[in-house]
C-alpha atoms as a PDB file:
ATOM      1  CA  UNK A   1       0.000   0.000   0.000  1.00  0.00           C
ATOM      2  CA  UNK A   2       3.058   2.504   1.225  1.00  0.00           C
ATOM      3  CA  UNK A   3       4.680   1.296  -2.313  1.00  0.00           C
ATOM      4  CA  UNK A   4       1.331   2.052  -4.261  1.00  0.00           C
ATOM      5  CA  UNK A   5       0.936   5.788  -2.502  1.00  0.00           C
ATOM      6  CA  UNK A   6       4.577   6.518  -3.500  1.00  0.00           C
ATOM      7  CA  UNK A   7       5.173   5.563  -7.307  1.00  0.00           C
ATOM      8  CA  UNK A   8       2.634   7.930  -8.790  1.00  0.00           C
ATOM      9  CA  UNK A   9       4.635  11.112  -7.484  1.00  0.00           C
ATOM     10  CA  UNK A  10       7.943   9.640  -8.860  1.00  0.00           C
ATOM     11  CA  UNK A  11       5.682   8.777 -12.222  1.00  0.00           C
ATOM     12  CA  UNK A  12       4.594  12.373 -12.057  1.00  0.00           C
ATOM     13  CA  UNK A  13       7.329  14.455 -11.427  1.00  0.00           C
ATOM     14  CA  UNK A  14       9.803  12.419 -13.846  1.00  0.00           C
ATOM     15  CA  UNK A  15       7.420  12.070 -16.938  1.00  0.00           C
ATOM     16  CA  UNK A  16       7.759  15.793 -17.714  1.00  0.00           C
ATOM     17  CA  UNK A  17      11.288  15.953 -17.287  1.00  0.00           C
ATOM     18  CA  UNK A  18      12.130  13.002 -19.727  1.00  0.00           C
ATOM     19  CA  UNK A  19       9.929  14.577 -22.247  1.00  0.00           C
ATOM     20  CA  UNK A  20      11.498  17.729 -22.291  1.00  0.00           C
ATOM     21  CA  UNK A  21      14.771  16.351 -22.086  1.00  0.00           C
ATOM     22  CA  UNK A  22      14.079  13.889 -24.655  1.00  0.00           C
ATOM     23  CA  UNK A  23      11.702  16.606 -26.941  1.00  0.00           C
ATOM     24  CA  UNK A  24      13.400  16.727 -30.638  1.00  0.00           C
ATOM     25  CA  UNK A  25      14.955  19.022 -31.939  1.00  0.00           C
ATOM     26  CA  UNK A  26      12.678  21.244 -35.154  1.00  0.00           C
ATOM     27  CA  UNK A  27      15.762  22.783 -36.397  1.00  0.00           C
ATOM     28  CA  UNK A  28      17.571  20.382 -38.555  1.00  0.00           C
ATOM     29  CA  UNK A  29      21.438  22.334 -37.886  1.00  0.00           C
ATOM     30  CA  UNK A  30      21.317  23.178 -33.738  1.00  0.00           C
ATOM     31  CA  UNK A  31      25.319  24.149 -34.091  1.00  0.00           C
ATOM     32  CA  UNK A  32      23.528  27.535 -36.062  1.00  0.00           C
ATOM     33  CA  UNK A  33      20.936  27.907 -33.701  1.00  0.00           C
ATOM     34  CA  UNK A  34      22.904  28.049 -30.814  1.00  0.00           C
ATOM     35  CA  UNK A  35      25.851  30.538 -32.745  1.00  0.00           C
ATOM     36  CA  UNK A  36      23.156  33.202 -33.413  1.00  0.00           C
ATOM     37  CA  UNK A  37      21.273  32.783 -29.871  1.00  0.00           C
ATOM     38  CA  UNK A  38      24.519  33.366 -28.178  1.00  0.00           C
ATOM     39  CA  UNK A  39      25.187  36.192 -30.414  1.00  0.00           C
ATOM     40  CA  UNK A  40      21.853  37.611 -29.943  1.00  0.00           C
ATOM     41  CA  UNK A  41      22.281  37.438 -26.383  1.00  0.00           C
ATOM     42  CA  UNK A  42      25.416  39.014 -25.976  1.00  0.00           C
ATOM     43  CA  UNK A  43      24.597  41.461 -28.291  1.00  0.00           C
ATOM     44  CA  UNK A  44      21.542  42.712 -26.034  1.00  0.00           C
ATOM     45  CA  UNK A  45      23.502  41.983 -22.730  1.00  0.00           C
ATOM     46  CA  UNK A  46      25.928  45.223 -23.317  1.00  0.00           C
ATOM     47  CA  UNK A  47      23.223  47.192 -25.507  1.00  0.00           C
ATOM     48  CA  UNK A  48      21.275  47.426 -22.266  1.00  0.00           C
ATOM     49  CA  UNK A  49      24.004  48.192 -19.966  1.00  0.00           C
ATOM     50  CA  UNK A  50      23.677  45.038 -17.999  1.00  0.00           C
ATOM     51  CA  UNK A  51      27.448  43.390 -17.579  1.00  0.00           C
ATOM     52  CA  UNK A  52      28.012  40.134 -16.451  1.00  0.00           C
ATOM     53  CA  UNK A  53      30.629  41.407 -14.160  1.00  0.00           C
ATOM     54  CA  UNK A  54      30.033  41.704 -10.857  1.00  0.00           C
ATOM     55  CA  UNK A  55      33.063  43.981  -9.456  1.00  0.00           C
ATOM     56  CA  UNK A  56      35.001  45.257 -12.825  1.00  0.00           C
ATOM     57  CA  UNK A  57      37.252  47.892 -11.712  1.00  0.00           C
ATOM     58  CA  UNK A  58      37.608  48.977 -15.851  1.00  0.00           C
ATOM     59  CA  UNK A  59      35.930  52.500 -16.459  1.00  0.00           C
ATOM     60  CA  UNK A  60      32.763  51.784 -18.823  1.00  0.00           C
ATOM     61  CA  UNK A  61      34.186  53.754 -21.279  1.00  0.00           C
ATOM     62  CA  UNK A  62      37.402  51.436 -21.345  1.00  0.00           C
ATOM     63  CA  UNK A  63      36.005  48.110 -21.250  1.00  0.00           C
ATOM     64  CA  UNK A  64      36.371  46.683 -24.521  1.00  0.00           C
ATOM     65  CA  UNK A  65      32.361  45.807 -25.448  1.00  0.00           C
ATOM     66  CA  UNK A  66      31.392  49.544 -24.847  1.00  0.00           C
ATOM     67  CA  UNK A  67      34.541  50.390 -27.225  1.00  0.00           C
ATOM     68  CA  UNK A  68      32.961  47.930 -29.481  1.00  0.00           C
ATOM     69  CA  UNK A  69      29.455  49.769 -29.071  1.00  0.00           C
ATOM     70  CA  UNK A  70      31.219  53.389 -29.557  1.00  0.00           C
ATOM     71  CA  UNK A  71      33.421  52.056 -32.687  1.00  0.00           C
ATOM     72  CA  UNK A  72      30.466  50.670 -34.510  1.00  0.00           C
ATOM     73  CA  UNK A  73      28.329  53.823 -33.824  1.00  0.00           C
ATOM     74  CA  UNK A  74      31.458  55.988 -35.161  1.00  0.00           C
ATOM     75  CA  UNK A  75      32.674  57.694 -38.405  1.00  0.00           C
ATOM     76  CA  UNK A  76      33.508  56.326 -40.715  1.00  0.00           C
ATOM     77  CA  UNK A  77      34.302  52.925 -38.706  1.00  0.00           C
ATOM     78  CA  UNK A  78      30.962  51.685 -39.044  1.00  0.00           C
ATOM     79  CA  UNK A  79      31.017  51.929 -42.829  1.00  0.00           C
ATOM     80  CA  UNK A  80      33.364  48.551 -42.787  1.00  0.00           C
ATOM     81  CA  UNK A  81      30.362  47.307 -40.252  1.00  0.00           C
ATOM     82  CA  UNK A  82      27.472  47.583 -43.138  1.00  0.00           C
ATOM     83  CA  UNK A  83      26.568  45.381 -45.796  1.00  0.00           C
ATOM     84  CA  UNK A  84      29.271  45.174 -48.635  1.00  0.00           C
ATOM     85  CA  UNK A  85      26.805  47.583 -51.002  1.00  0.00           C
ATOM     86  CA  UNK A  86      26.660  50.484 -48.198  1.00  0.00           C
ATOM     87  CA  UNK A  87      30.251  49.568 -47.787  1.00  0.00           C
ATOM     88  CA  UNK A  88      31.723  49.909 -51.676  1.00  0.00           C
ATOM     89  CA  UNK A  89      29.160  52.815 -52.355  1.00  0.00           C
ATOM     90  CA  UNK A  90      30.387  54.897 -49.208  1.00  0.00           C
ATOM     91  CA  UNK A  91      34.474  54.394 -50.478  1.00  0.00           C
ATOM     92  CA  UNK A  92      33.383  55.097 -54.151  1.00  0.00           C
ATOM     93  CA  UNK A  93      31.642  58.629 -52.961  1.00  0.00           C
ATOM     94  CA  UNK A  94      34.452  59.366 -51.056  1.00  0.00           C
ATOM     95  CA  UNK A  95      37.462  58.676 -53.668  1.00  0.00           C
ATOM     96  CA  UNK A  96      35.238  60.373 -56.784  1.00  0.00           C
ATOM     97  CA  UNK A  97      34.845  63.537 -54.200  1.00  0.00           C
ATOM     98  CA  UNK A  98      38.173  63.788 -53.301  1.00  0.00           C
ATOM     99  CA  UNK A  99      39.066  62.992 -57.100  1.00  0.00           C
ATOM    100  CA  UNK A 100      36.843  65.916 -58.308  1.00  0.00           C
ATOM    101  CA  UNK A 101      37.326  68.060 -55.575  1.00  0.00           C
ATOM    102  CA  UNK A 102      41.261  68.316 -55.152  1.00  0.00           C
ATOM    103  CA  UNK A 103      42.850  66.077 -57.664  1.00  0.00           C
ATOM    104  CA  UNK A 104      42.106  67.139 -60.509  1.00  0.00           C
ATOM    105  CA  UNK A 105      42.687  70.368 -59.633  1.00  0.00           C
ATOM    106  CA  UNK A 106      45.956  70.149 -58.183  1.00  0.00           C
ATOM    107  CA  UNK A 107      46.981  67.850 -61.182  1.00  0.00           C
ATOM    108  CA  UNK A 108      46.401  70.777 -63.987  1.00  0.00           C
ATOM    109  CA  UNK A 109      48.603  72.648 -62.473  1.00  0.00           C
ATOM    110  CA  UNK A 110      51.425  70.261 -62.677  1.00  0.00           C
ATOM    111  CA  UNK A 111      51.325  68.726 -66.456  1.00  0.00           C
ATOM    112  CA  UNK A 112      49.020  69.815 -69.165  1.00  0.00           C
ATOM    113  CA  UNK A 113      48.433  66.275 -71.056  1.00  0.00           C
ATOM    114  CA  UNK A 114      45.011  65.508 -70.173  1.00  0.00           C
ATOM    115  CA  UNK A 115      45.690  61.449 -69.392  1.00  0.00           C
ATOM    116  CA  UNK A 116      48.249  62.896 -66.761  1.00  0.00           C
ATOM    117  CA  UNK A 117      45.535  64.726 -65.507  1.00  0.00           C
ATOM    118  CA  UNK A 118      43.082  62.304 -65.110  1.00  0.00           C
ATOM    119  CA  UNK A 119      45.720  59.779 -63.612  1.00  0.00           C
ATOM    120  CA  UNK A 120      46.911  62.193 -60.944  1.00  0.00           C
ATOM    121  CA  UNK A 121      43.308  62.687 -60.282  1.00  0.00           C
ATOM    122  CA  UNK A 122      42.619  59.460 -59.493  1.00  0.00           C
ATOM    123  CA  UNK A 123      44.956  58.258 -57.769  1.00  0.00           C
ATOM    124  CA  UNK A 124      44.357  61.210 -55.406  1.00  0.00           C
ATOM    125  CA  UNK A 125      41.304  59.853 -54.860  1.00  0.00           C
ATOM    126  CA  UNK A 126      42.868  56.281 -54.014  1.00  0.00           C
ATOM    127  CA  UNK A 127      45.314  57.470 -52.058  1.00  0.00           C
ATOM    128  CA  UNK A 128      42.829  59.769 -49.803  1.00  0.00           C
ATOM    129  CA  UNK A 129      40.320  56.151 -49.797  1.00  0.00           C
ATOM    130  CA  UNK A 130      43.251  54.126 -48.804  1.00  0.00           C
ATOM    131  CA  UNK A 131      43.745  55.885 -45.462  1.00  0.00           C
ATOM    132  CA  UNK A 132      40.269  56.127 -44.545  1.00  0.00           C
ATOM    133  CA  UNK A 133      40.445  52.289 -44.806  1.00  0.00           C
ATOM    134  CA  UNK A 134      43.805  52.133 -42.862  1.00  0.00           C
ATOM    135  CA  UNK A 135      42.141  53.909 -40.232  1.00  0.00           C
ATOM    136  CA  UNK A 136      39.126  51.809 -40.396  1.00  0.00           C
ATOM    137  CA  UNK A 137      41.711  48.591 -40.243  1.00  0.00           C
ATOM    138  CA  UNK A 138      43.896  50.563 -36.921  1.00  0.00           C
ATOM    139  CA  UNK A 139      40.322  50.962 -34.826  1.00  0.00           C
ATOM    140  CA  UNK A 140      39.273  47.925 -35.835  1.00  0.00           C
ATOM    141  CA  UNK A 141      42.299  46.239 -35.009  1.00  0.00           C
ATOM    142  CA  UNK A 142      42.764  47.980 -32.077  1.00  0.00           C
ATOM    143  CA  UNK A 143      39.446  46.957 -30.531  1.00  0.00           C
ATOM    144  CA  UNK A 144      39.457  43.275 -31.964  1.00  0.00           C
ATOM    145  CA  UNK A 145      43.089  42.680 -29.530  1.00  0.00           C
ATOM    146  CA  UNK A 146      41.185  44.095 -26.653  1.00  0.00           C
ATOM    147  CA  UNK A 147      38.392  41.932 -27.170  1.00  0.00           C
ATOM    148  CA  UNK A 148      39.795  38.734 -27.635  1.00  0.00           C
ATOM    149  CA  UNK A 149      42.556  38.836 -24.880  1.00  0.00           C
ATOM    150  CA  UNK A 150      42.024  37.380 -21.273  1.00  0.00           C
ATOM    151  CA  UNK A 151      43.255  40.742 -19.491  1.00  0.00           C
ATOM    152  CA  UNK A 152      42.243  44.505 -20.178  1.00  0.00           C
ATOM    153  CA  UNK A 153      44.407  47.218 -19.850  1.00  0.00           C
ATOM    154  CA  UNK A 154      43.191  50.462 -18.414  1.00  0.00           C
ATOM    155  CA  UNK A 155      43.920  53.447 -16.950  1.00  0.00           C
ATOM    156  CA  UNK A 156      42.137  54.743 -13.659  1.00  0.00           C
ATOM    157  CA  UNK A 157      42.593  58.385 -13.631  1.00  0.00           C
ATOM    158  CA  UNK A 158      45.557  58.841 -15.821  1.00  0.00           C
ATOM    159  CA  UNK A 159      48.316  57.722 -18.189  1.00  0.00           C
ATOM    160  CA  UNK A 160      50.220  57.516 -14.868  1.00  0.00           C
ATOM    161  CA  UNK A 161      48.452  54.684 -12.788  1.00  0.00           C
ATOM    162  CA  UNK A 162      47.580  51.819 -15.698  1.00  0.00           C
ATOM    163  CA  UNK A 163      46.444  49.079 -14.150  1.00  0.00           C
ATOM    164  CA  UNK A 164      45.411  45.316 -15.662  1.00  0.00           C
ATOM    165  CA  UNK A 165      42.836  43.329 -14.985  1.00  0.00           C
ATOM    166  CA  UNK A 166      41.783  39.833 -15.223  1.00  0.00           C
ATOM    167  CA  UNK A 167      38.945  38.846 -17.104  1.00  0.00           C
ATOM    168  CA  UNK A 168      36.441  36.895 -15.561  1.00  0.00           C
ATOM    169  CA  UNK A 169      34.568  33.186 -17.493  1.00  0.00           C
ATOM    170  CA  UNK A 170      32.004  34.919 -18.582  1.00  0.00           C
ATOM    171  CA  UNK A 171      33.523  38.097 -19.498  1.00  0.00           C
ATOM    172  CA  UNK A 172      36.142  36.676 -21.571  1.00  0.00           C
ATOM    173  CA  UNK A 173      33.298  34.381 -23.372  1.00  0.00           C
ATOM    174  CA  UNK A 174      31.301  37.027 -23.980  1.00  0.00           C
ATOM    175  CA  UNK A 175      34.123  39.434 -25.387  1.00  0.00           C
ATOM    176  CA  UNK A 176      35.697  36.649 -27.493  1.00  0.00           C
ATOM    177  CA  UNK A 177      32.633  35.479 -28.975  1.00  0.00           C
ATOM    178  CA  UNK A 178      31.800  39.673 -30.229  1.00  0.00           C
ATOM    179  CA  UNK A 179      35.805  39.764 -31.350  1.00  0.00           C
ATOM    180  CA  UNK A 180      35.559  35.989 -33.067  1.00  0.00           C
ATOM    181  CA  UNK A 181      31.749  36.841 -35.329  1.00  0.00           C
ATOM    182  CA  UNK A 182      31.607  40.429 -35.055  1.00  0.00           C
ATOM    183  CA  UNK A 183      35.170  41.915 -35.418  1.00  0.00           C
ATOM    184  CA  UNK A 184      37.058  39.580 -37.345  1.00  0.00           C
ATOM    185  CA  UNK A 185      35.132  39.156 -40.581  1.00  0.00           C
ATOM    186  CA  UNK A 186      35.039  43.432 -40.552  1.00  0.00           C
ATOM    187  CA  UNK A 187      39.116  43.215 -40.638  1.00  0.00           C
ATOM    188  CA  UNK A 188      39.366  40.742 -43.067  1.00  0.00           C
ATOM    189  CA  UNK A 189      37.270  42.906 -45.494  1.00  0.00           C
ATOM    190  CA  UNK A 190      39.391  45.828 -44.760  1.00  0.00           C
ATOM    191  CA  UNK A 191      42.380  43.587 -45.542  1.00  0.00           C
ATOM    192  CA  UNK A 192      41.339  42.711 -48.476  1.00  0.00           C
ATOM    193  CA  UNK A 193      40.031  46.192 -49.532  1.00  0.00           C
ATOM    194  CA  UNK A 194      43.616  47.450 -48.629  1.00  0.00           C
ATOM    195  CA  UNK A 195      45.341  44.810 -51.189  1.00  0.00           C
ATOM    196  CA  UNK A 196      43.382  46.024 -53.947  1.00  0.00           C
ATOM    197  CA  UNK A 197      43.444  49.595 -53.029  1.00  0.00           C
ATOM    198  CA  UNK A 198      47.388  49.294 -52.900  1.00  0.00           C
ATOM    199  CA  UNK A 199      47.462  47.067 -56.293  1.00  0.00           C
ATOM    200  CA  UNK A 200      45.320  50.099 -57.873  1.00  0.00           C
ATOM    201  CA  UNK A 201      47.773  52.717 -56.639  1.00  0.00           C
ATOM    202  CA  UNK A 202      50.582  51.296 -58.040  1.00  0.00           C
ATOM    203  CA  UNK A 203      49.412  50.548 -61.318  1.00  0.00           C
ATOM    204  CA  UNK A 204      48.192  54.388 -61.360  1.00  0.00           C
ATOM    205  CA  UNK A 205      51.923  55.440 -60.651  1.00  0.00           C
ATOM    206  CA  UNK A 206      53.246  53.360 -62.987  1.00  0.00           C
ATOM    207  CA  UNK A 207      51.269  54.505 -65.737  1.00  0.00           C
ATOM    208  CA  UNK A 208      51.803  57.818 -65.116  1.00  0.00           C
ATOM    209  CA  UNK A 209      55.935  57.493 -64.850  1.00  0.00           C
ATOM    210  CA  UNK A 210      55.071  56.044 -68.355  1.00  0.00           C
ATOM    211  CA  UNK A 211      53.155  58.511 -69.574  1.00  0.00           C
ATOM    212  CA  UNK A 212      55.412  61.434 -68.474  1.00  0.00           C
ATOM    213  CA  UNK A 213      58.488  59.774 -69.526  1.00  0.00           C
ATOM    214  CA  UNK A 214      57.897  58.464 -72.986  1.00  0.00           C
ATOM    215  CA  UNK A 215      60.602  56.061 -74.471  1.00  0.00           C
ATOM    216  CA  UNK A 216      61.695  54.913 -78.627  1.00  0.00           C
ATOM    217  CA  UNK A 217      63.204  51.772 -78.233  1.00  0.00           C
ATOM    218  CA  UNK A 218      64.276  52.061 -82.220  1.00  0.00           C
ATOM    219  CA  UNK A 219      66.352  55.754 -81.005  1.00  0.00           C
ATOM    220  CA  UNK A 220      67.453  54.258 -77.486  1.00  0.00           C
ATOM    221  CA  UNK A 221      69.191  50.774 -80.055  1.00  0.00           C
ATOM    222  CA  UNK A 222      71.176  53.220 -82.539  1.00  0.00           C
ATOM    223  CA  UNK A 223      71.944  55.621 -80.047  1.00  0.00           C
ATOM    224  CA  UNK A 224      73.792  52.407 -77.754  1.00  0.00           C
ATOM    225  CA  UNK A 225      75.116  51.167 -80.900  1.00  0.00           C
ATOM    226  CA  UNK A 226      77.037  54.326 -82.465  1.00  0.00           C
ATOM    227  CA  UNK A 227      78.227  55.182 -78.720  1.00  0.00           C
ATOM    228  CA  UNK A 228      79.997  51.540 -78.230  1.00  0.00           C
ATOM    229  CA  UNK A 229      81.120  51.030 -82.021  1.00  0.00           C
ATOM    230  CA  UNK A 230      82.872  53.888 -82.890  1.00  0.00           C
ATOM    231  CA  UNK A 231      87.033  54.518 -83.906  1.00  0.00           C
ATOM    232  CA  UNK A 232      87.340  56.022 -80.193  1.00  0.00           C
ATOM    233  CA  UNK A 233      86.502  53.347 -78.360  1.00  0.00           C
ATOM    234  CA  UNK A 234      88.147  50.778 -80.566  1.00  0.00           C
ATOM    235  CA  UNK A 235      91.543  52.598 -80.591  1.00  0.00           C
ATOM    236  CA  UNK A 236      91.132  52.424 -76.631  1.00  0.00           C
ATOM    237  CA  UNK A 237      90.820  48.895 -76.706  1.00  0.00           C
ATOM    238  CA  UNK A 238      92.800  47.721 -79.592  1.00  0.00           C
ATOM    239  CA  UNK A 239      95.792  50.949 -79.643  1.00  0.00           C
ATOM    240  CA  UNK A 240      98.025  48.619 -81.968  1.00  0.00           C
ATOM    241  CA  UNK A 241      95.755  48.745 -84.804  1.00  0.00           C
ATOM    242  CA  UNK A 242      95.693  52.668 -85.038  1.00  0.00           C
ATOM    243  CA  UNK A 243      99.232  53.050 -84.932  1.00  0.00           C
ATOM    244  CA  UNK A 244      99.898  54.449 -88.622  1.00  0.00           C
ATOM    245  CA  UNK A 245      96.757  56.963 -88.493  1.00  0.00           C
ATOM    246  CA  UNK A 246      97.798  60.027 -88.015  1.00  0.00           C
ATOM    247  CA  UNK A 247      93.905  61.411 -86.582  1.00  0.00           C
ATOM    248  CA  UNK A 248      94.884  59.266 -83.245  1.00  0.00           C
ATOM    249  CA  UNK A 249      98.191  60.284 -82.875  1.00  0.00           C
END
């Protein structure tokens, strides 16, 4: 009877548990799920100022998520943030303005051929998009090694008392995660922006050190020819054979 009064409470209160622990899954990849959940939720966790930290000594203003918050609210740092269309469309403005607006000008001054011109133009423009993107890259950077290492450096009060602090499980998962799906795939497209913007430049130079410095390889032959065969030179190497003319003597 005691046995009878005691298994339907067990039955009860392990039933539910089995079935939820047991419950399949709807989503057929839970690896993704779980990335973006996380995500999500550390995402919202710093957006609305709640910290997982319980004592953090670190200024909010230095702790590496809020520097994540201010550099992706920033200009132009959050341009490397957006989608790749925003992105390309924001660096093309930019290079075309500062082509228009002070390249060409400064270019007319210098040469009058008109390809110079345009060359000189653009790769103003380049040049001034190429250090946008370098600073975009140094922030970016910058924040990334703050995020994904275990200690944070800070200053209390002043250059003069820097102090370091350990950070704690679920700080460091939290910061590495934001550095590892947030950060990183930002830097590599400003790497790989950087490559071409470099590969652009130098073609631009070299064309132009081609265009201002014109060479006839059919002039530049008989010009090497007549200055190495000539009766000067020969006599100089060969003084017995010009020993009866009377021009050398």
């Amino acid at each position: 009877m005691a046995a009878a009064s005691f298994v339907p409470p067990l039955t009860h209160s392990l039933l539910p548990c089995k079935a939820a622990f047991f419950s399949p899954n709807p989503n057929p990849n839970p690896g993704k799920t779980n990335r973006i959940t996380l995500i999500r939720a550390s995402s919202s966790s710093f957006r609305n100022g709640s910290t997982p930290e319980t004592e953090c000594p670190v200024p909010p203003e230095q702790q590496p998520v809020n520097e994540y918050q201010a550099l992706s609210d920033s200009f132009p740092f959050s341009w490397a943030a957006e989608d790749l269309v925003a992105y390309c469309s924001r660096l093309a403005i930019t290079g075309a303005s500062f082509s228009l607006l002070v390249g060409l000008p400064v270019a007319s001054f210098g040469t009058a051929d008109p390809r110079a011109r345009a060359l000189g133009a653009v790769s103003a423009g380049l040049l001034a998009v190429t250090l946008a993107v370098l600073r975009m890259y140094l922030g970016w950077a910058y924040v990334g090694n703050r995020l994904l290492s275990a200690t944070v450096e800070y200053e209390e009060t002043g250059w003069y008392d820097g102090q370091v602090w350990v950070k704690t499980p679920e700080v460091l998962a939290r910061d590495r995660l934001l550095g590892s799906f947030s950060v990183k795939p930002v830097l590599s497209r400003v790497k790989l922006t950087l490559v071409g913007l470099a590969m652009s430049l130098v073609m631009c130079i070299l064309l132009f050190i081609n265009i201002e410095n014109p060479k006839d390889s059919s002039e530049d032959v008989v010009q090497a020819i007549a200055g190495v065969y000539n009766d000067a030179s020969a006599k100089s190497f060969e003084p017995d054979a010009f020993c009866g003319d009377s021009d050398f003597l």
